[in-house]
Protein backbone atom coordinates (compact mmCIF):
# COMPACT_ATOMS: atom_id res chain seq x y z
CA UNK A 1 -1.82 12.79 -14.72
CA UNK A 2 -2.29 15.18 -12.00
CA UNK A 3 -2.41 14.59 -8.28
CA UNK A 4 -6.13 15.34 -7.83
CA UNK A 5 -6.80 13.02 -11.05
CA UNK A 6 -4.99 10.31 -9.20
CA UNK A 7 -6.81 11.60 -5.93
CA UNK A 8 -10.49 10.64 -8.06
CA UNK A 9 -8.95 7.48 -9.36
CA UNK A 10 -7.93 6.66 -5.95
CA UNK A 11 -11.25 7.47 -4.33
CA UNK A 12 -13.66 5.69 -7.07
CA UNK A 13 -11.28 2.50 -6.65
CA UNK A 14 -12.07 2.67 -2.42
CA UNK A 15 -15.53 3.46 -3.13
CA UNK A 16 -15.89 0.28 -4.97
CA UNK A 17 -14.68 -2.03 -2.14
CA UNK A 18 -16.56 -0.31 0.18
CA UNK A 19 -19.84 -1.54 -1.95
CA UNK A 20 -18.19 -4.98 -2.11
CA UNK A 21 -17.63 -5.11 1.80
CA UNK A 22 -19.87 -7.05 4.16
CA UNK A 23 -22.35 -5.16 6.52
CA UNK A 24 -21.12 -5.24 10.14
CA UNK A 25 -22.87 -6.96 12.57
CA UNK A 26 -25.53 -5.35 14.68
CA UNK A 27 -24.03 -7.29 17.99
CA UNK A 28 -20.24 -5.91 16.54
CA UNK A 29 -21.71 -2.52 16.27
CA UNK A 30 -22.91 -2.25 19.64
CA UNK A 31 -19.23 -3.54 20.74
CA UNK A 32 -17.70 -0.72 19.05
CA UNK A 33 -19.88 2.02 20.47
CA UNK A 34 -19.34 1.31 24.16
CA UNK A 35 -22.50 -0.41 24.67
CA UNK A 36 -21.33 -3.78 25.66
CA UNK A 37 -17.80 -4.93 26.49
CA UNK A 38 -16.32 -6.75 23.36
CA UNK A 39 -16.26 -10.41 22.64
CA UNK A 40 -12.96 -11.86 21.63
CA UNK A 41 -12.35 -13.23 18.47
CA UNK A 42 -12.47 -17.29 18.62
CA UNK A 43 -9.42 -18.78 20.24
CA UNK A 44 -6.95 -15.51 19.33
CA UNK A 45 -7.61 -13.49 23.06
CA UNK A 46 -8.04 -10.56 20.46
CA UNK A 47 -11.10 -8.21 20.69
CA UNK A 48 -13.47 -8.90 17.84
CA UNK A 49 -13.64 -4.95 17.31
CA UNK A 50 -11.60 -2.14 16.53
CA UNK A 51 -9.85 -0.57 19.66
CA UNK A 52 -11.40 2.71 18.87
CA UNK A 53 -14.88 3.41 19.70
CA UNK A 54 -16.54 4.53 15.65
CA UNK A 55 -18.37 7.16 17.74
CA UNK A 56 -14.55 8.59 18.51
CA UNK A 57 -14.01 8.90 14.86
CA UNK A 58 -12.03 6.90 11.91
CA UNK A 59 -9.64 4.55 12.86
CA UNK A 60 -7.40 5.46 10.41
CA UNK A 61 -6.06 8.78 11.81
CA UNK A 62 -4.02 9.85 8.23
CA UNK A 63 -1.02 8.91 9.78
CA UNK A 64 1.11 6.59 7.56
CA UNK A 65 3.15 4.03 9.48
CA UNK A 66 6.43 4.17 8.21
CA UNK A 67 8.21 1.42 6.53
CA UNK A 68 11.89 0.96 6.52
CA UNK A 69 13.07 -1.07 3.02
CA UNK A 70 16.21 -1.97 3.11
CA UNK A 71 17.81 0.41 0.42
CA UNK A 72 21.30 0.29 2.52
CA UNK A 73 21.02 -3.18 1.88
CA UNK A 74 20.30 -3.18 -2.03
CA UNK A 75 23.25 -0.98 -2.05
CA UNK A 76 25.62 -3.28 -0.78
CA UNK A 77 24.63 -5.81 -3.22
CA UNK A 78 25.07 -3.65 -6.16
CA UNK A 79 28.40 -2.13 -5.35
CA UNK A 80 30.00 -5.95 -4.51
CA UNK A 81 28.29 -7.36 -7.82
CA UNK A 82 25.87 -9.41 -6.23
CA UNK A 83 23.34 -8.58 -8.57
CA UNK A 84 21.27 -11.74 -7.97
CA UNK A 85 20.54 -10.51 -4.63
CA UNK A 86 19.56 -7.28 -5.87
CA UNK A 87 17.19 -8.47 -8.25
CA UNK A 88 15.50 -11.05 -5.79
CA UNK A 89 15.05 -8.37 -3.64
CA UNK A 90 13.34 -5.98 -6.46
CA UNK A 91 11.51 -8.82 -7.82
CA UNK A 92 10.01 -9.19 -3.80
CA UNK A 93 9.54 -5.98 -3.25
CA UNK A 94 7.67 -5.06 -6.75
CA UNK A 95 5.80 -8.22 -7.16
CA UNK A 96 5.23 -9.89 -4.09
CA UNK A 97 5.32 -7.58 -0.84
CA UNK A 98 2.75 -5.63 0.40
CA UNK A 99 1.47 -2.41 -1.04
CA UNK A 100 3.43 -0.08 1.76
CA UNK A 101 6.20 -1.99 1.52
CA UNK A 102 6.43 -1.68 -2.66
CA UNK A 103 5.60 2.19 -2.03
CA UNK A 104 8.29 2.46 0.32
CA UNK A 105 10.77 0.84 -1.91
CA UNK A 106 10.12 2.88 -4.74
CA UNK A 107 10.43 6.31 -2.56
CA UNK A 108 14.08 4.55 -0.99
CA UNK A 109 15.50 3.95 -4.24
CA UNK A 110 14.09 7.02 -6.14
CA UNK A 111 15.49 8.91 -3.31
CA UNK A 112 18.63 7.50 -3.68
CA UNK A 113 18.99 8.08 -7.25
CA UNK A 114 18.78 4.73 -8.14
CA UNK A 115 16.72 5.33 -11.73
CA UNK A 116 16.99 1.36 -12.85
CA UNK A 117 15.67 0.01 -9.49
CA UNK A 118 12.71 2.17 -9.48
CA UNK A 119 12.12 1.60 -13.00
CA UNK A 120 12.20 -2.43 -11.96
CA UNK A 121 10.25 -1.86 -9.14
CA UNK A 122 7.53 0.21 -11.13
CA UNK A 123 7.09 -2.21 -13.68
CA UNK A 124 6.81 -5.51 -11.18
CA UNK A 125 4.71 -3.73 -9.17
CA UNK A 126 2.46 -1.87 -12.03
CA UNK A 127 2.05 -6.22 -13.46
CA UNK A 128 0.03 -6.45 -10.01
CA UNK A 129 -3.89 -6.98 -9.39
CA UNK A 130 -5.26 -3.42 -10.33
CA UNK A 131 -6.47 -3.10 -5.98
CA UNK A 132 -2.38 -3.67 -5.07
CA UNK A 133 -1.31 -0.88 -7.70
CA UNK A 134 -3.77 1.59 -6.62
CA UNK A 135 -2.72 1.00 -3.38
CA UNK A 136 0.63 1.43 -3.91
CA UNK A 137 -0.31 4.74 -5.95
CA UNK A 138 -1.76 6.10 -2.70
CA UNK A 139 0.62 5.12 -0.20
CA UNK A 140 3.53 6.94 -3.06
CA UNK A 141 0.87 10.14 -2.87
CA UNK A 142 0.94 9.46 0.99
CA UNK A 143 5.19 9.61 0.68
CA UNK A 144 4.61 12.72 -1.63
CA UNK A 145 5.81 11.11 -4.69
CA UNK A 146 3.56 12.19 -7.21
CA UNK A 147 5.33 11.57 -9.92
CA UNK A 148 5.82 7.77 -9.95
CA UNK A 149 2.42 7.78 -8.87
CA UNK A 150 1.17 8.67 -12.02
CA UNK A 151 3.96 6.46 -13.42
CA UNK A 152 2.26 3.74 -12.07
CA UNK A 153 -1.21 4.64 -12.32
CA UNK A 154 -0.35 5.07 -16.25
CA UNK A 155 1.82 2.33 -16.32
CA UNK A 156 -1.75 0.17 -15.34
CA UNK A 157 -3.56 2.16 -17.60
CA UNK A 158 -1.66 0.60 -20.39
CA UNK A 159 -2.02 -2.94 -19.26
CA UNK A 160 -5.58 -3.04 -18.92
CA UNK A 161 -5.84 -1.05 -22.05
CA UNK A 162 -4.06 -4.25 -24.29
């Protein structure tokens, strides 16, 4: 699978939760473009709107926030034969943590060289609802790691194809 086929694949599955999303509200709107000040959200002190006026642009600015997984860590546990550690912490990190977070883990240990606990990590995290893979698919394209993108993205393939 190539990177602009995982682009598409990427871009139809955002496209679809855009049509799913709820319409903003005309009041909220208003808020964001500067006409009135915003409200807070009830009882958080929070603004009810994005910081950043929509007529200023996207919020999201392309930039990905980087996440530090603990590879140094899951090293440690593997070299003093802690092994249940290490597995708790693939089994988290594939199955359970957030998409940037399973991304990031996959690009520590495949940077590392550490060909089992990506292979782990791919598989927990390919089992996932089909919106947390593809989101870990882009955030690996974000990282530049193309390759167990389409790992991934074929990995899911598979599954829904059974």
């Amino acid at each position: 699978m190539t990177e602009e086929e995982l682009q598409r694949l990427l871009q139809r599955v955002l496209d679809e939760g855009m049509h799913t999303a709820a319409e903003p509200a005309v009041d909220t709107v208003a808020d964001a473009d500067g006409a009135v000040p915003a409200a807070t959200a009830a009882g958080t002190g929070a603004t009810a709107v994005a910081p950043v006026p929509a007529a200023n642009g996207d919020r999201r600015n392309g930039l990905m926030q980087a996440v530090q997984w603990p590879i140094d860590e899951l090293v440690q546990h593997l070299n003093h034969g802690r092994y249940e550690h290490a597995v708790g912490m693939l089994d988290y990190a594939g199955g359970k943590a957030p998409a940037m977070e399973a991304a990031a883990a996959i690009q520590a240990c495949r940077s590392r060289g550490l060909t089992e606990a990506t292979d782990t990590l791919l598989r927990a995290a390919g089992s996932r609802p089909e919106k947390i893979v593809f989101a870990v698919v882009s955030h690996l394209i974000d990282l530049g790691n193309v390759e167990d993108a389409g790992t991934l993205a074929r990995m899911r393939g598979s599954v829904q194809g059974a």
